[in-house]
C-alpha atoms as a PDB file:
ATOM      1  CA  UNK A   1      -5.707  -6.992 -21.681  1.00  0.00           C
ATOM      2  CA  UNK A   2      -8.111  -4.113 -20.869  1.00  0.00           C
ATOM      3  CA  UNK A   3      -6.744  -0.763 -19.444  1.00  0.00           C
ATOM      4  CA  UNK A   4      -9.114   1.794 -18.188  1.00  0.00           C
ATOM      5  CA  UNK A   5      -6.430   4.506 -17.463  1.00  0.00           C
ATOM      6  CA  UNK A   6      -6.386   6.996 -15.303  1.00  0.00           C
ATOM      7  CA  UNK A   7      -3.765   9.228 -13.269  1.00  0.00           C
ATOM      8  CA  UNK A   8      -4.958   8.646  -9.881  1.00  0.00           C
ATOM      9  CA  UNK A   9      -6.080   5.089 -10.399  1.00  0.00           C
ATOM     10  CA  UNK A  10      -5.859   2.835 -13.760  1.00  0.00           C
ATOM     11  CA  UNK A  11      -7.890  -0.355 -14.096  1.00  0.00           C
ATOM     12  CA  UNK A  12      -6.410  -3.488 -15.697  1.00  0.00           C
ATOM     13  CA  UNK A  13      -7.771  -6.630 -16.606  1.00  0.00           C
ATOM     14  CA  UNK A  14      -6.902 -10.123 -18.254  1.00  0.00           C
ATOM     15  CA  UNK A  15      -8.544 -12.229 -19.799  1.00  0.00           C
ATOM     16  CA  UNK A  16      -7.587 -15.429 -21.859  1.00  0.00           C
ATOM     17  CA  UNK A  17      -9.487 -17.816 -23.725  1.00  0.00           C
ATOM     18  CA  UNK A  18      -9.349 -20.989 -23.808  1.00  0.00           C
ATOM     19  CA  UNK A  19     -11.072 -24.739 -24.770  1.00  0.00           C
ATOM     20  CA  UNK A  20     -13.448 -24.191 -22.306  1.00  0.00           C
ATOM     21  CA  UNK A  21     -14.290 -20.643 -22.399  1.00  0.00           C
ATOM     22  CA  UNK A  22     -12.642 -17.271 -21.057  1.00  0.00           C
ATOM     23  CA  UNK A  23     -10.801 -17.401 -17.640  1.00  0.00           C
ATOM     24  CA  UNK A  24      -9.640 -14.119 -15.756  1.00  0.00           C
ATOM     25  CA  UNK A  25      -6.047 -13.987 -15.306  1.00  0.00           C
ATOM     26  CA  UNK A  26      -5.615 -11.182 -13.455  1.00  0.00           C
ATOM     27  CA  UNK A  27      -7.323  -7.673 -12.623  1.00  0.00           C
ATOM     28  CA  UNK A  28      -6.216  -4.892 -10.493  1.00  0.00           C
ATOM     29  CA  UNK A  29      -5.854  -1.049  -9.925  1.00  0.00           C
ATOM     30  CA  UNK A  30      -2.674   0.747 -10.699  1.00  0.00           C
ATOM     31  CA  UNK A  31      -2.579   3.922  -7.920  1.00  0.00           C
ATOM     32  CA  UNK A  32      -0.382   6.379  -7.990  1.00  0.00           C
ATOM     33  CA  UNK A  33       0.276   9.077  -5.049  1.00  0.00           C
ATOM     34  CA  UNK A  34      -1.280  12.766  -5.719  1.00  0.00           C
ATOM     35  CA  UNK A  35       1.074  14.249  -3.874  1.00  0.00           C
ATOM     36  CA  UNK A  36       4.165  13.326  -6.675  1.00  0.00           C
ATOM     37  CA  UNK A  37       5.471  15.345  -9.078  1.00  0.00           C
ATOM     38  CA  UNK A  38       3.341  14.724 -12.516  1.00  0.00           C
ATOM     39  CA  UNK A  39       6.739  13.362 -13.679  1.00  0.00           C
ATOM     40  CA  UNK A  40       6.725  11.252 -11.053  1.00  0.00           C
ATOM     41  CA  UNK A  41       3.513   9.262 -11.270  1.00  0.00           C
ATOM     42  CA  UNK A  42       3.900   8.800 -15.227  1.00  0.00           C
ATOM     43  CA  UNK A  43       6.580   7.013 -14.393  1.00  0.00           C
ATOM     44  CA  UNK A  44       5.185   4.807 -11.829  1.00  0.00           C
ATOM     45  CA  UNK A  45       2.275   4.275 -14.217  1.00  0.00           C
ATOM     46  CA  UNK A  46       4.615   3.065 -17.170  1.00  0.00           C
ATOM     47  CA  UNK A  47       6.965   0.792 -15.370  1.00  0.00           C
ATOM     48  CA  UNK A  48       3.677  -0.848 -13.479  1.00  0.00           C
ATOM     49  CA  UNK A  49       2.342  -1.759 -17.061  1.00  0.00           C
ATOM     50  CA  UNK A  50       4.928  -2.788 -18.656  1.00  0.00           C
ATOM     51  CA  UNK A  51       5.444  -4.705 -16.054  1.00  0.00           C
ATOM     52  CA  UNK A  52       2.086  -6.620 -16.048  1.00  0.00           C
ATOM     53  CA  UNK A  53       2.517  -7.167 -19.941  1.00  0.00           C
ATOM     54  CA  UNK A  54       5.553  -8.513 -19.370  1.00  0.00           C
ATOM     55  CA  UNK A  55       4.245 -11.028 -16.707  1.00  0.00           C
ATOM     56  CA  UNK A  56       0.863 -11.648 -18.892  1.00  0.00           C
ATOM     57  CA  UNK A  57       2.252 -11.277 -22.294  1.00  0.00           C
ATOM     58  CA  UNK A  58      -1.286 -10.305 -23.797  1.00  0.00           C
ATOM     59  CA  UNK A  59      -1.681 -10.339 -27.551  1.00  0.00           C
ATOM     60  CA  UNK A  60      -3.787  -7.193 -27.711  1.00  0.00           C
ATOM     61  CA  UNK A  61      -3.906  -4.260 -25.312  1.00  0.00           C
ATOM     62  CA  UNK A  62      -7.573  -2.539 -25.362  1.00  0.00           C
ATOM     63  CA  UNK A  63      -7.189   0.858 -23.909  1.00  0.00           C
ATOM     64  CA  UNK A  64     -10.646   2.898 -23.371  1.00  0.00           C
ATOM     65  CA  UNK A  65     -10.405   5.872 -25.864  1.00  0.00           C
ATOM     66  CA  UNK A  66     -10.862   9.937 -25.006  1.00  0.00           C
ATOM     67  CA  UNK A  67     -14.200  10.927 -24.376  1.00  0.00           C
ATOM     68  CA  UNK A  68     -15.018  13.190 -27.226  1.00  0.00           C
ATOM     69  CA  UNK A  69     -15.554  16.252 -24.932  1.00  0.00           C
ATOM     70  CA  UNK A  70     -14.598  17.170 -21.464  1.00  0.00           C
ATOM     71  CA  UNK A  71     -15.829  19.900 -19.433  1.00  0.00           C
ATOM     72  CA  UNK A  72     -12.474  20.531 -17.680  1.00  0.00           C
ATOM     73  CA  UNK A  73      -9.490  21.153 -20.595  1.00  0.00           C
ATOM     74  CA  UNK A  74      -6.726  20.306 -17.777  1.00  0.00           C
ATOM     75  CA  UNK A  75      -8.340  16.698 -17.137  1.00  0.00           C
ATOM     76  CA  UNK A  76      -8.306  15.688 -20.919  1.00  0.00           C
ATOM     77  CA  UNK A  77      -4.700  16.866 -20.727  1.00  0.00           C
ATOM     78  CA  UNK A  78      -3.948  14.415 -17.794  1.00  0.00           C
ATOM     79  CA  UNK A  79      -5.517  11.798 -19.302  1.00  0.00           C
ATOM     80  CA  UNK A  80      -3.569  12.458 -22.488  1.00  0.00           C
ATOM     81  CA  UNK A  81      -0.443  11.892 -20.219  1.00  0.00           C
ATOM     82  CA  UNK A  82      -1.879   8.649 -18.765  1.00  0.00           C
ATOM     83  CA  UNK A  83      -2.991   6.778 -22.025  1.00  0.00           C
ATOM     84  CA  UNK A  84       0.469   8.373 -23.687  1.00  0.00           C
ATOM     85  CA  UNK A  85       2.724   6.021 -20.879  1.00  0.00           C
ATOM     86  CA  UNK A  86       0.500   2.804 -21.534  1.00  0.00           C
ATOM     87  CA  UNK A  87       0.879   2.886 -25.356  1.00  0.00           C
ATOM     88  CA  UNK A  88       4.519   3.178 -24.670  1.00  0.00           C
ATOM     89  CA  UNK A  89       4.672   0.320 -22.962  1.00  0.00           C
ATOM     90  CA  UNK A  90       2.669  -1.554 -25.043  1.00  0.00           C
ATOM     91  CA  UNK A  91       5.160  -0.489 -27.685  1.00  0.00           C
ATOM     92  CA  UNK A  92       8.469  -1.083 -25.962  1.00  0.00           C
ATOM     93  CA  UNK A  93       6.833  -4.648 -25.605  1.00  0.00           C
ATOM     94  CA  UNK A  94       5.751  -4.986 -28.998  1.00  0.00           C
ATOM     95  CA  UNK A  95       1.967  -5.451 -28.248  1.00  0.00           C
ATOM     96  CA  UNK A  96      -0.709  -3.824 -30.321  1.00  0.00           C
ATOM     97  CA  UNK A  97      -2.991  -1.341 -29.248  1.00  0.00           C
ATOM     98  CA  UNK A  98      -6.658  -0.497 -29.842  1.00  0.00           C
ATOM     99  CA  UNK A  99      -8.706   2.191 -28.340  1.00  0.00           C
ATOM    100  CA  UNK A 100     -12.630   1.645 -27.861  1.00  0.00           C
ATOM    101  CA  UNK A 101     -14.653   4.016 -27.112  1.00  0.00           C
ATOM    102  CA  UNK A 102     -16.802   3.782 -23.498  1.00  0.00           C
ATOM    103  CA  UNK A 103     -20.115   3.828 -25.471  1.00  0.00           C
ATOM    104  CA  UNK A 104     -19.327   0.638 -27.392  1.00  0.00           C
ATOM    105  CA  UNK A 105     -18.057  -0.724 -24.563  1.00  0.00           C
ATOM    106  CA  UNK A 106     -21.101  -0.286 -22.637  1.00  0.00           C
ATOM    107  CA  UNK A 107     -23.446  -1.251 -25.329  1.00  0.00           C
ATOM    108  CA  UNK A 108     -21.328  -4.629 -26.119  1.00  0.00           C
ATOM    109  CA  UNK A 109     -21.755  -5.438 -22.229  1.00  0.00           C
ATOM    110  CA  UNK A 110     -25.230  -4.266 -21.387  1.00  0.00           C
ATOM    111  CA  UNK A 111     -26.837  -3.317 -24.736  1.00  0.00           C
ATOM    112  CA  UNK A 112     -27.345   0.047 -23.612  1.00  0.00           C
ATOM    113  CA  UNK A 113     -24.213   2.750 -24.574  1.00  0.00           C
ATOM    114  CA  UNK A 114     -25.067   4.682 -21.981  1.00  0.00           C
ATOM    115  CA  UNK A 115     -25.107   2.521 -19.057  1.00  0.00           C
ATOM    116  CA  UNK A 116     -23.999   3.334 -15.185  1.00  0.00           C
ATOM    117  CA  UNK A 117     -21.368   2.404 -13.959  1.00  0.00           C
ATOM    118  CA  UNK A 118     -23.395  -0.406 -11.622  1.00  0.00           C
ATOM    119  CA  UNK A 119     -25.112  -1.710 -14.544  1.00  0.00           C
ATOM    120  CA  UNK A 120     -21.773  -2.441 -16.539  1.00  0.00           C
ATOM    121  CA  UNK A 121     -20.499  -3.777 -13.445  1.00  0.00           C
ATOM    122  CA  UNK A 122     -23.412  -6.460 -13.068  1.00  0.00           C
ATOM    123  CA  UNK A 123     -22.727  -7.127 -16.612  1.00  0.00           C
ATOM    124  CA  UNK A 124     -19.021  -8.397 -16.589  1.00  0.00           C
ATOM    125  CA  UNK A 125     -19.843 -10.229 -13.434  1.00  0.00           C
ATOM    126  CA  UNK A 126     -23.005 -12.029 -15.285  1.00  0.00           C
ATOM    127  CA  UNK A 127     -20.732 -12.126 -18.918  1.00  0.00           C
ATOM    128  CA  UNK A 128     -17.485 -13.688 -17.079  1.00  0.00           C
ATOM    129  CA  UNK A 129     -19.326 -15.794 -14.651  1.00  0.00           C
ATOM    130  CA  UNK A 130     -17.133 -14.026 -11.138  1.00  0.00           C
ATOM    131  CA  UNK A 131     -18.572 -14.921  -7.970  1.00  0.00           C
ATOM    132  CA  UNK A 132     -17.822 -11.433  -6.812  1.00  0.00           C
ATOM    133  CA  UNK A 133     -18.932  -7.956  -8.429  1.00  0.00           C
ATOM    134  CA  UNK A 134     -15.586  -6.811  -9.784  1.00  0.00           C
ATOM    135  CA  UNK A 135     -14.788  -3.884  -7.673  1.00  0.00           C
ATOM    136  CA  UNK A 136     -13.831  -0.923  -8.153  1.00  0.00           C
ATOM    137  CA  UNK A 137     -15.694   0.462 -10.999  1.00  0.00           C
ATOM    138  CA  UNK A 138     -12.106   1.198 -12.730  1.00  0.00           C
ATOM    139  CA  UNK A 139     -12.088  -2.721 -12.940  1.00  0.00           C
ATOM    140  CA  UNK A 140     -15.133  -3.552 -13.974  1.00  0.00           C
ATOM    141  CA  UNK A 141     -14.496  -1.180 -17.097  1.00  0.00           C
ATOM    142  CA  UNK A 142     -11.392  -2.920 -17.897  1.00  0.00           C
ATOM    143  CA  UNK A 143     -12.489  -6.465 -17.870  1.00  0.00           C
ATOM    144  CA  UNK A 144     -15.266  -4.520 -19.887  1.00  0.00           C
ATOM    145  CA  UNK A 145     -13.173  -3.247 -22.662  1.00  0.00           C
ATOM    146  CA  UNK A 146     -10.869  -7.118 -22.540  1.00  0.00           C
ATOM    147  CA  UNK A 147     -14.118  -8.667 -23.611  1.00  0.00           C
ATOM    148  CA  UNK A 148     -15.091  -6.700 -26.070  1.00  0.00           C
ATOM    149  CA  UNK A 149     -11.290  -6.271 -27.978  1.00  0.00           C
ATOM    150  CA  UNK A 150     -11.565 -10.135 -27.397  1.00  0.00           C
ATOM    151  CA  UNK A 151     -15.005 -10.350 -29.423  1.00  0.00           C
ATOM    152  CA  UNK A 152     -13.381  -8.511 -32.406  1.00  0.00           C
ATOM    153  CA  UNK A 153     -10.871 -10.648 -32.574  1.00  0.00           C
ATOM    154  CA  UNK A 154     -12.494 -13.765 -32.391  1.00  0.00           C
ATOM    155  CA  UNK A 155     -15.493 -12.363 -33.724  1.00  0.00           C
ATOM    156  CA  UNK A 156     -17.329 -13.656 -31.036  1.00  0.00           C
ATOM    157  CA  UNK A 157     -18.387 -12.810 -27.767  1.00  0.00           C
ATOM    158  CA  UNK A 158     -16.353 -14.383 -24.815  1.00  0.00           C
ATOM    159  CA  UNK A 159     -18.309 -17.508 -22.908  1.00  0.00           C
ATOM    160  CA  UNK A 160     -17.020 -18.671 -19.889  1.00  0.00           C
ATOM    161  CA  UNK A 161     -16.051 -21.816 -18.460  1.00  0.00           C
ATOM    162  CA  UNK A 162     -18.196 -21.938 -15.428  1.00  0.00           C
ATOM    163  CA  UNK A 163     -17.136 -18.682 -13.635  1.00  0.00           C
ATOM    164  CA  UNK A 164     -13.605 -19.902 -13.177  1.00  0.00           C
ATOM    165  CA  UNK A 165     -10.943 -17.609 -12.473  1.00  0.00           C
ATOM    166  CA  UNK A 166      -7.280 -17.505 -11.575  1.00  0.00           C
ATOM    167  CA  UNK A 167      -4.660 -14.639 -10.577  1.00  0.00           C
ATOM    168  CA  UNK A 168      -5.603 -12.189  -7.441  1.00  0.00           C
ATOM    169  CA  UNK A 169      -9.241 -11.641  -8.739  1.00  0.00           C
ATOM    170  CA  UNK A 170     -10.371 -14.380  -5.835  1.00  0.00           C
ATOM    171  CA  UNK A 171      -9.932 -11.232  -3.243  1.00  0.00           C
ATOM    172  CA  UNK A 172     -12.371  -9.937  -1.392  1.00  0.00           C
ATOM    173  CA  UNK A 173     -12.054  -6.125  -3.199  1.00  0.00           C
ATOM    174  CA  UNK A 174     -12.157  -8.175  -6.541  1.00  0.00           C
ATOM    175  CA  UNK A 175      -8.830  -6.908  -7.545  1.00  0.00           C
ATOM    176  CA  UNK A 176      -5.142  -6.344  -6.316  1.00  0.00           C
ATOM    177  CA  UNK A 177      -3.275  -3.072  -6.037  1.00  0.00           C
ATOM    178  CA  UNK A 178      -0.414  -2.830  -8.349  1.00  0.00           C
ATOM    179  CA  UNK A 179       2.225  -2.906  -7.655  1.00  0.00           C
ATOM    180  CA  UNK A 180       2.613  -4.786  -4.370  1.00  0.00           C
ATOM    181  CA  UNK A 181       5.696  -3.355  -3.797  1.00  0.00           C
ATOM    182  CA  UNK A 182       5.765   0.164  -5.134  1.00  0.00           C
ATOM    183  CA  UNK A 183       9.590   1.107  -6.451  1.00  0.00           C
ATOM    184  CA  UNK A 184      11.241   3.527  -4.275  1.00  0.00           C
ATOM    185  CA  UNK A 185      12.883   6.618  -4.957  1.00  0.00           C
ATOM    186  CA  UNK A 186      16.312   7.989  -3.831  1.00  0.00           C
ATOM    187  CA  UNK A 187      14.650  10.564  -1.514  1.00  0.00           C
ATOM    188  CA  UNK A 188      12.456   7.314   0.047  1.00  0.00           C
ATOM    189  CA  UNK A 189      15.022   5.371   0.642  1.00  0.00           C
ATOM    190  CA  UNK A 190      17.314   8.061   2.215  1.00  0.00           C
ATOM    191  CA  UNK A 191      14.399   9.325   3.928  1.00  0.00           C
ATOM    192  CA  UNK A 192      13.864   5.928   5.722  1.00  0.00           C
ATOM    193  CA  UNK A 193      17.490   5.313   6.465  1.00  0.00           C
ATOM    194  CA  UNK A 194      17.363   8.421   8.279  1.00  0.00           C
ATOM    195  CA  UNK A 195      13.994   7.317  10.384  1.00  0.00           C
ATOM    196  CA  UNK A 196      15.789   3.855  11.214  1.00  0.00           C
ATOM    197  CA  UNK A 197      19.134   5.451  12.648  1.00  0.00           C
ATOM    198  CA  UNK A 198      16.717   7.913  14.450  1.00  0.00           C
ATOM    199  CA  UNK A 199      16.247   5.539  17.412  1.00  0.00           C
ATOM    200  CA  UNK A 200      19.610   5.355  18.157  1.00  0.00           C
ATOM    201  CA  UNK A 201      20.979   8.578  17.870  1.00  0.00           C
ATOM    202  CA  UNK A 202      18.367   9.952  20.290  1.00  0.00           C
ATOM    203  CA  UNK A 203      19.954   7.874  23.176  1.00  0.00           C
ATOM    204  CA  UNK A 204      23.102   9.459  21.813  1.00  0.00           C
ATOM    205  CA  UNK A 205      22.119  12.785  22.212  1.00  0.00           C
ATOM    206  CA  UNK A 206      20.478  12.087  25.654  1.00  0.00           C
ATOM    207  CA  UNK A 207      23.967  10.522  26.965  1.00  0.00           C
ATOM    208  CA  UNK A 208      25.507  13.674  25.745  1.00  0.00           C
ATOM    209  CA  UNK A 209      22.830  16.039  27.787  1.00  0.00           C
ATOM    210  CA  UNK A 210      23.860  14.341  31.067  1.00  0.00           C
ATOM    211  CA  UNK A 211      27.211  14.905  30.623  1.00  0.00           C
ATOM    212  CA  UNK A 212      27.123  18.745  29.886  1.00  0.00           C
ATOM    213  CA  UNK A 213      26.508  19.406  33.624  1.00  0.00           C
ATOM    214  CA  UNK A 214      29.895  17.920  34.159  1.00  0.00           C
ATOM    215  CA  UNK A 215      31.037  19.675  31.599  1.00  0.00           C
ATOM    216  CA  UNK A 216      30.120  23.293  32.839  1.00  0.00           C
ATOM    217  CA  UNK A 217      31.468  22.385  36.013  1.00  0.00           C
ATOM    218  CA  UNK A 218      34.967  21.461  35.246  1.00  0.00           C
ATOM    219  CA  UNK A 219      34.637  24.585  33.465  1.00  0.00           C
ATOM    220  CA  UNK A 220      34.042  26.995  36.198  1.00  0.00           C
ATOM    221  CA  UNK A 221      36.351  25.639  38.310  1.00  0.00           C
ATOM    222  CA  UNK A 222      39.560  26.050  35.418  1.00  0.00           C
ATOM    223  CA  UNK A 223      38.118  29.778  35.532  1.00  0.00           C
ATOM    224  CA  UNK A 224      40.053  30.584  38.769  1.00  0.00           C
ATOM    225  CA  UNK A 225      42.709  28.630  37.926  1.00  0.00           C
ATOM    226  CA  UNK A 226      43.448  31.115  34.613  1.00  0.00           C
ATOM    227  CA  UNK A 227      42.577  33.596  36.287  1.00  0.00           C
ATOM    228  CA  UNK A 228      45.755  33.023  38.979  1.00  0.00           C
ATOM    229  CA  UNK A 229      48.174  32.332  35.898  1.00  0.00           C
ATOM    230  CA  UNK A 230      46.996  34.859  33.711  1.00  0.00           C
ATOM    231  CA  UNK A 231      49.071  37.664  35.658  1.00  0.00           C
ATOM    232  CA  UNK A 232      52.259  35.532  35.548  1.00  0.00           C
ATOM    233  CA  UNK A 233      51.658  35.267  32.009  1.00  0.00           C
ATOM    234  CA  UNK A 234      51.386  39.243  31.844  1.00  0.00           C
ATOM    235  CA  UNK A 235      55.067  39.770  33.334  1.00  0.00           C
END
């Protein structure tokens, strides 16, 4: 399983091989919401792939390594966070890691460590035999770095078995968003319960507008009435 992580959007990819070559199991994009607390979306990230091992049970997680330089300090650091949640999953599941780096990547793909992004795209399409470009690029770099942890295992590069593929990789995109069904928090869920009882409150509070009128009249017309017992009530 190849993981191309990221905060915003992570890239997964399986692959497994078989008698007849290498099939594509499953590929996606993990997306988290920038608007979350950093705490937050680390969380989301983590419980999305350790759910996905779990369902795929892969025998070797390949997880693209840190560039060896960034020009912005605070997007290493994010990064740092990201990869950090995937190994733990990968540990709390008891699958082994191994981090490649994107130039060896690239140059097992293409032949060329510094390819684009389109190029390396071309390349797992042509390599795995998909009828589709695998969009978006975090995908294509995922099924990327599956194929090449797969070829140091085997010691061999992957062949495939006449383009097939199964899993959500048949979409039009070229890959799912995971999850389907993102978990909710506390503050969703209350904040939804809140939206559905809306609706009928607000005929609630309507009813109780047209009976205020009524209201303020009854009103004025007890203030006479006081006022006539008010002297008894002196003496």
């Amino acid at each position: 399983m190849g993981v191309d992580p990221g905060l915003v959007a992570t890239g997964f990819g399986v692959l497994e091989a078989g008698a007849d070559g290498v099939t594509v199991r499953d590929a996606g994009v993990i997306s988290t919401t920038t608007g979350q607390p950093l705490e937050a979306r680390l969380n989301a990230l983590h419980r999305a792939v350790h759910r996905i091992i779990e369902l795929q049970g892969p025998g070797l997680l390949v997880v693209e390594d840190l560039y060896t330089e960034y020009k912005f300090p605070r997007t290493a650091i994010l990064m740092g966070h990201a990869r950090g949640v995937i190994y733990l999953a990968a540990r709390q599941l008891g699958v082994a890691v191994v981090a490649l780096a994107p130039s060896e990547v690239k140059r097992a793909m293409t032949g060329n460590g510094a390819a684009g992004k389109a190029q390396v795209q071309r390349a797992v399409q042509t390599v795995l035999g998909l009828k589709e470009l695998p969009r978006p690029s975090h995908v294509a770099d995922a099924l990327g770095l599956a194929a090449t942890g797969m070829s140091r295992m085997t010691g061999r590069f992957p062949t495939t078995g006449g383009g097939r593929t199964i899993g959500s990789f048949f979409s039009a995109a070229g890959a799912q968003k995971w999850p389907p069904h993102s978990p909710m928090s506390a503050v969703d869920r209350a904040r939804i319960a809140v939206e559905s009882v809306g609706p009928a409150v607000k005929p609630a509070g309507l009813a109780v507008e047209s009976v205020r009128p009524a209201i303020k009249a009854a009103r004025l017309a007890a203030d006479p009435a006081r006022s006539a017992v008010d002297p008894g009530r002196r003496a």
